[in-house]
C-alpha atoms as a PDB file:
ATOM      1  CA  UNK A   1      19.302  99.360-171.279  1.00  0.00           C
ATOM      2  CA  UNK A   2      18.227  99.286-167.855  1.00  0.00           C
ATOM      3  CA  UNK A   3      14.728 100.815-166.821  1.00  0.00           C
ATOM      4  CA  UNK A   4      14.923 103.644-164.189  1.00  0.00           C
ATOM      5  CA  UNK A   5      12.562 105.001-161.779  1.00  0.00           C
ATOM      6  CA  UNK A   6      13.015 108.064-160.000  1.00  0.00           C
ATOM      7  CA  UNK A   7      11.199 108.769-157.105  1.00  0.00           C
ATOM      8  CA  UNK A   8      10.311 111.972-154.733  1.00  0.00           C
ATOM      9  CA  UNK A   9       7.157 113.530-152.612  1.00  0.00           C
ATOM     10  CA  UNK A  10       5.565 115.069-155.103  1.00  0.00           C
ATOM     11  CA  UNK A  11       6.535 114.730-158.465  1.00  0.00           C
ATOM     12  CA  UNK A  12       6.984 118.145-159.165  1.00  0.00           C
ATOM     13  CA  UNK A  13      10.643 119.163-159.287  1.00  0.00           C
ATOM     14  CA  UNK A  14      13.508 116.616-158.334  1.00  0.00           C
ATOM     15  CA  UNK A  15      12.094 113.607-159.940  1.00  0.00           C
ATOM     16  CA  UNK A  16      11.385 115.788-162.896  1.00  0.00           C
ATOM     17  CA  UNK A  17      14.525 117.286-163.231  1.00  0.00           C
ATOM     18  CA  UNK A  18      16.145 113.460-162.984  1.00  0.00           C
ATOM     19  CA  UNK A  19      13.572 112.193-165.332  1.00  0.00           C
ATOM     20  CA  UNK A  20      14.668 115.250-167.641  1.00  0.00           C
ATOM     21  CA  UNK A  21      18.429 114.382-167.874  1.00  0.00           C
ATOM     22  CA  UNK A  22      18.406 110.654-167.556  1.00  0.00           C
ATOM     23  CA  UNK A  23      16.272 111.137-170.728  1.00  0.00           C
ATOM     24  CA  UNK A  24      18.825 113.486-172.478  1.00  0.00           C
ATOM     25  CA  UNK A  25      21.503 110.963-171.838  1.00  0.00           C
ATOM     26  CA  UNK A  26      19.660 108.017-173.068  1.00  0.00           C
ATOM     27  CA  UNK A  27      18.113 105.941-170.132  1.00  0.00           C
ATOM     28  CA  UNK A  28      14.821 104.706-170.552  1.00  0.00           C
ATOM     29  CA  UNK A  29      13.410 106.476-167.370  1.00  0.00           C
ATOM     30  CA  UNK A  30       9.824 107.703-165.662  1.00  0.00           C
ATOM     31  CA  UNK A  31       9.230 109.191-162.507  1.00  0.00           C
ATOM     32  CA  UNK A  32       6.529 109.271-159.641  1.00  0.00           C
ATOM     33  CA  UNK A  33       5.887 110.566-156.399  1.00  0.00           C
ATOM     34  CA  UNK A  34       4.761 109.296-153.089  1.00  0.00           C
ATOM     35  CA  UNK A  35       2.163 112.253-154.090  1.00  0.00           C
ATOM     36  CA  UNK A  36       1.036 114.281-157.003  1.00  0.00           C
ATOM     37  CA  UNK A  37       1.628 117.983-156.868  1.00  0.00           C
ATOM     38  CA  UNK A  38       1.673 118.938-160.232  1.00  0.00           C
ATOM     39  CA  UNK A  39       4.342 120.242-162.397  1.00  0.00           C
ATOM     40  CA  UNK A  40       6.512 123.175-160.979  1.00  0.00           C
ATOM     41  CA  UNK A  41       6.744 125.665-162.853  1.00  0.00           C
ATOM     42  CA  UNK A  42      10.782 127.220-161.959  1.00  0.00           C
ATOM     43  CA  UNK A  43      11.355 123.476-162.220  1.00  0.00           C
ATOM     44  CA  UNK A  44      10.261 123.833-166.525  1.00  0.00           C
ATOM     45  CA  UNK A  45      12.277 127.163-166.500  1.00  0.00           C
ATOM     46  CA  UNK A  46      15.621 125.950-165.045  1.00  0.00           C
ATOM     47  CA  UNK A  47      15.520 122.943-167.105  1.00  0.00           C
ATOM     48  CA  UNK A  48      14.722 124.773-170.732  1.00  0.00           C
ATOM     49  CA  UNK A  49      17.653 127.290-169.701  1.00  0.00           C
ATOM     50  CA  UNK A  50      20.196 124.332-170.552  1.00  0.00           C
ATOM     51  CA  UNK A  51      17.838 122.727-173.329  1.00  0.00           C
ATOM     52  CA  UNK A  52      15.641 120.235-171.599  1.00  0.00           C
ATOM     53  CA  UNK A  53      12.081 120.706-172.181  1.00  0.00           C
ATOM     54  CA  UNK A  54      10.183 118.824-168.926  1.00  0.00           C
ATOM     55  CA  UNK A  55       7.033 121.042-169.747  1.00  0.00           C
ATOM     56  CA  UNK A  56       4.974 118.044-171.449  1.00  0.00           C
ATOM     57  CA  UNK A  57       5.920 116.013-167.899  1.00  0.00           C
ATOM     58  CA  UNK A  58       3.020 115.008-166.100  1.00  0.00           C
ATOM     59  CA  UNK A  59       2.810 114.432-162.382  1.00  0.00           C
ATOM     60  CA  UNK A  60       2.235 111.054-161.394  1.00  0.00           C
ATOM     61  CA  UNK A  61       2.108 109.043-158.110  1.00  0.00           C
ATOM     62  CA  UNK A  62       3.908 105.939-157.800  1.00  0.00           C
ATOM     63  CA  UNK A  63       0.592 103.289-157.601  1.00  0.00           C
ATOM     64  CA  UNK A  64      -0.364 104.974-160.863  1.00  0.00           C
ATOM     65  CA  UNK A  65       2.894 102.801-162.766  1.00  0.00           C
ATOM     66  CA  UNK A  66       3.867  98.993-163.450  1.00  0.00           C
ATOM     67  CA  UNK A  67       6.890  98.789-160.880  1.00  0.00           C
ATOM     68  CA  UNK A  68       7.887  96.088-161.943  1.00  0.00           C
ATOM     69  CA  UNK A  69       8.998  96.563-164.930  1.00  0.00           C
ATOM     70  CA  UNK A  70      12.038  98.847-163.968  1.00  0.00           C
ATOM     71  CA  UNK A  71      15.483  97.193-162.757  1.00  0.00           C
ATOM     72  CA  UNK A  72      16.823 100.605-160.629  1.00  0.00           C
ATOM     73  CA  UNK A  73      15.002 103.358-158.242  1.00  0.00           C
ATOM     74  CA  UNK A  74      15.931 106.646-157.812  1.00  0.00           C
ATOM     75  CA  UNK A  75      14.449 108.048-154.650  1.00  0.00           C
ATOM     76  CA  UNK A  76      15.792 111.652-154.373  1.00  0.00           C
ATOM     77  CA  UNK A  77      14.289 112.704-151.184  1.00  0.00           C
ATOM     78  CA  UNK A  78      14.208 111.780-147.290  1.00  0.00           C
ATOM     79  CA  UNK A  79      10.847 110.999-147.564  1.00  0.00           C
ATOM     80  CA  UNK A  80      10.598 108.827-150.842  1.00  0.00           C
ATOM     81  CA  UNK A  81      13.715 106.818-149.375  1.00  0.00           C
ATOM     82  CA  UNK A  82      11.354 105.897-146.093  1.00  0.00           C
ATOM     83  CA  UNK A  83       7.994 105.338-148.134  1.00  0.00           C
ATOM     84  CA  UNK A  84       9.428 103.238-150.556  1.00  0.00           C
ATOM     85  CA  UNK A  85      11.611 100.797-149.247  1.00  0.00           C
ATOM     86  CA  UNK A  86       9.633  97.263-149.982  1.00  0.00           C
ATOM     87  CA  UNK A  87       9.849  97.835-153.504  1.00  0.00           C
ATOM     88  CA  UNK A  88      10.926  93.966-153.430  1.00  0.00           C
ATOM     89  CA  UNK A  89      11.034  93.329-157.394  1.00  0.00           C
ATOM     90  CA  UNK A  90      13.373  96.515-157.721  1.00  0.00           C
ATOM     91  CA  UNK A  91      17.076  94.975-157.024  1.00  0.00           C
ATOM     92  CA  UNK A  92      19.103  98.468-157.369  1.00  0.00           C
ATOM     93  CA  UNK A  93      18.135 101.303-154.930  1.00  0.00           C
ATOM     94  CA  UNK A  94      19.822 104.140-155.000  1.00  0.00           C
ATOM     95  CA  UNK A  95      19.230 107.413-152.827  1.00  0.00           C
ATOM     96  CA  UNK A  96      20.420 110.986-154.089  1.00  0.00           C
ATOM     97  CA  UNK A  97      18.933 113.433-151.159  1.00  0.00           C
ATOM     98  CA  UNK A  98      18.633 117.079-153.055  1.00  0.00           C
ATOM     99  CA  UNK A  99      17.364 119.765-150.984  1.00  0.00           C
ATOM    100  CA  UNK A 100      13.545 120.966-152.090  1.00  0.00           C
ATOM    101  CA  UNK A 101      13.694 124.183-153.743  1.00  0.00           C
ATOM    102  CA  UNK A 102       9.860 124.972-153.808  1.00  0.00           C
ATOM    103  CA  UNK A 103      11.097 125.279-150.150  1.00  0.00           C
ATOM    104  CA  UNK A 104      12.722 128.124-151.081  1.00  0.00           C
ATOM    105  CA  UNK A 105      11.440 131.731-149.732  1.00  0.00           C
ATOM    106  CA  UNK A 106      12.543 135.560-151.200  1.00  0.00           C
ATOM    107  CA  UNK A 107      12.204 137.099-154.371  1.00  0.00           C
ATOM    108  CA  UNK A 108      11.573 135.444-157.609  1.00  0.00           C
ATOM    109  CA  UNK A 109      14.876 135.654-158.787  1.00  0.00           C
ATOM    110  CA  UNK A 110      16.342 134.543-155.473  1.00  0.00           C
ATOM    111  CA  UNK A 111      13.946 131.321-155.794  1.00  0.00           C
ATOM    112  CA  UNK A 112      14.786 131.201-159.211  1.00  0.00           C
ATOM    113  CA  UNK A 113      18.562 130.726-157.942  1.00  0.00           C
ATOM    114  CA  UNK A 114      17.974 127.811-155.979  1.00  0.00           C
ATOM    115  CA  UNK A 115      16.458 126.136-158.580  1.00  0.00           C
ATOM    116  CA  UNK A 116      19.341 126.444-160.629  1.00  0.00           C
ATOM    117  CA  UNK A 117      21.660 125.401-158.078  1.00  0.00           C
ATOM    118  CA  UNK A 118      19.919 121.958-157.630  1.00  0.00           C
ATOM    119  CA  UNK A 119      19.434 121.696-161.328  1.00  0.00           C
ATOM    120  CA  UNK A 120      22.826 121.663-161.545  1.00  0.00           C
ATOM    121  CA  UNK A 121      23.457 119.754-158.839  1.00  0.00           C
ATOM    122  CA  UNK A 122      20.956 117.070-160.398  1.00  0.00           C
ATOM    123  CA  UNK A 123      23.050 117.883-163.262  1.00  0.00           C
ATOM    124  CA  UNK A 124      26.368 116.374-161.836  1.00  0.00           C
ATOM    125  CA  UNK A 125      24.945 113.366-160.076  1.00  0.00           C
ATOM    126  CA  UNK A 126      23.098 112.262-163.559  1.00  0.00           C
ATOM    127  CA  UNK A 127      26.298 112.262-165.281  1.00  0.00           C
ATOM    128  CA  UNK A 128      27.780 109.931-162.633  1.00  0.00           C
ATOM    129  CA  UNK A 129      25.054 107.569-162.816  1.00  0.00           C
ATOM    130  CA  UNK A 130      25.523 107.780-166.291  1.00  0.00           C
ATOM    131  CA  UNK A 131      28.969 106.740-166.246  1.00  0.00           C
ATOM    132  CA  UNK A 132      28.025 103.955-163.836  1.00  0.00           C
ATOM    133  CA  UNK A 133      25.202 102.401-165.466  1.00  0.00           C
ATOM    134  CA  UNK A 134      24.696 103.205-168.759  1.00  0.00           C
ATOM    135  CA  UNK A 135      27.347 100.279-169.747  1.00  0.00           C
ATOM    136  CA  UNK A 136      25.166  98.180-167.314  1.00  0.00           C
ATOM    137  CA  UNK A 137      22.653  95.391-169.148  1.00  0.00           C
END
């Protein structure tokens, strides 16, 4: 099974959520960001609402793992994409751009609803990288 790394700003959301499914469907898989901002908290909530407990995640930056040790990155965001290019021992790259939803201004449940909607989107990319590489050695 390949190793995965999935990468964002902050390691508080995206990356999470990845980290979160690529688990659920098998992949050996950690992620990191460029910073660490902690874990979100809508982040935890969206994710348990379908089953996926990310509340024991930790936020982690990048520097803080052996990188190379994984065989595909994950960057998920703009600004992961442009920090972490000349991750030389990392052959696969692969960027997802998902739109930030601690970003996201209103009510709680209006927050709460953008969440979901890139949770799910999350949802539907996992599953095709599943598909992809999950046959891959």
């Amino acid at each position: 099974m390949k190793k995965v790394l999935v990468v964002c700003t902050g390691n508080s959301c995206r990356s999470q959520m990845v980290e979160g499914f690529l688990c659920n469907l098998g992949f050996d898989v950690k992620s990191a960001g460029v910073e660490s901002h902690g874990l979100n908290p809508y982040a935890v909530k969206v994710m348990k609402e379908i089953n996926i407990d990310i509340s024991t995640h930790k936020s982690k930056t990048i520097n803080t793992l052996e990188i190379g040790v994984f065989d595909i990155m994950i960057t998920v965001c703009d600004s992961a994409k442009e920090t972490c290019p000349n991750i030389l021992s990392i052959t696969t790259k692969i960027h997802k751009s998902f739109k930030d939803p601690a970003t996201a201004s209103g009510s709680y449940d209006e927050k709460l609803q953008l969440y979901r909607e890139v949770r799910d989107q999350i949802d539907i990319f996992c599953r095709q990288f599943s598909n992809e590489y999950s046959s891959v050695e």
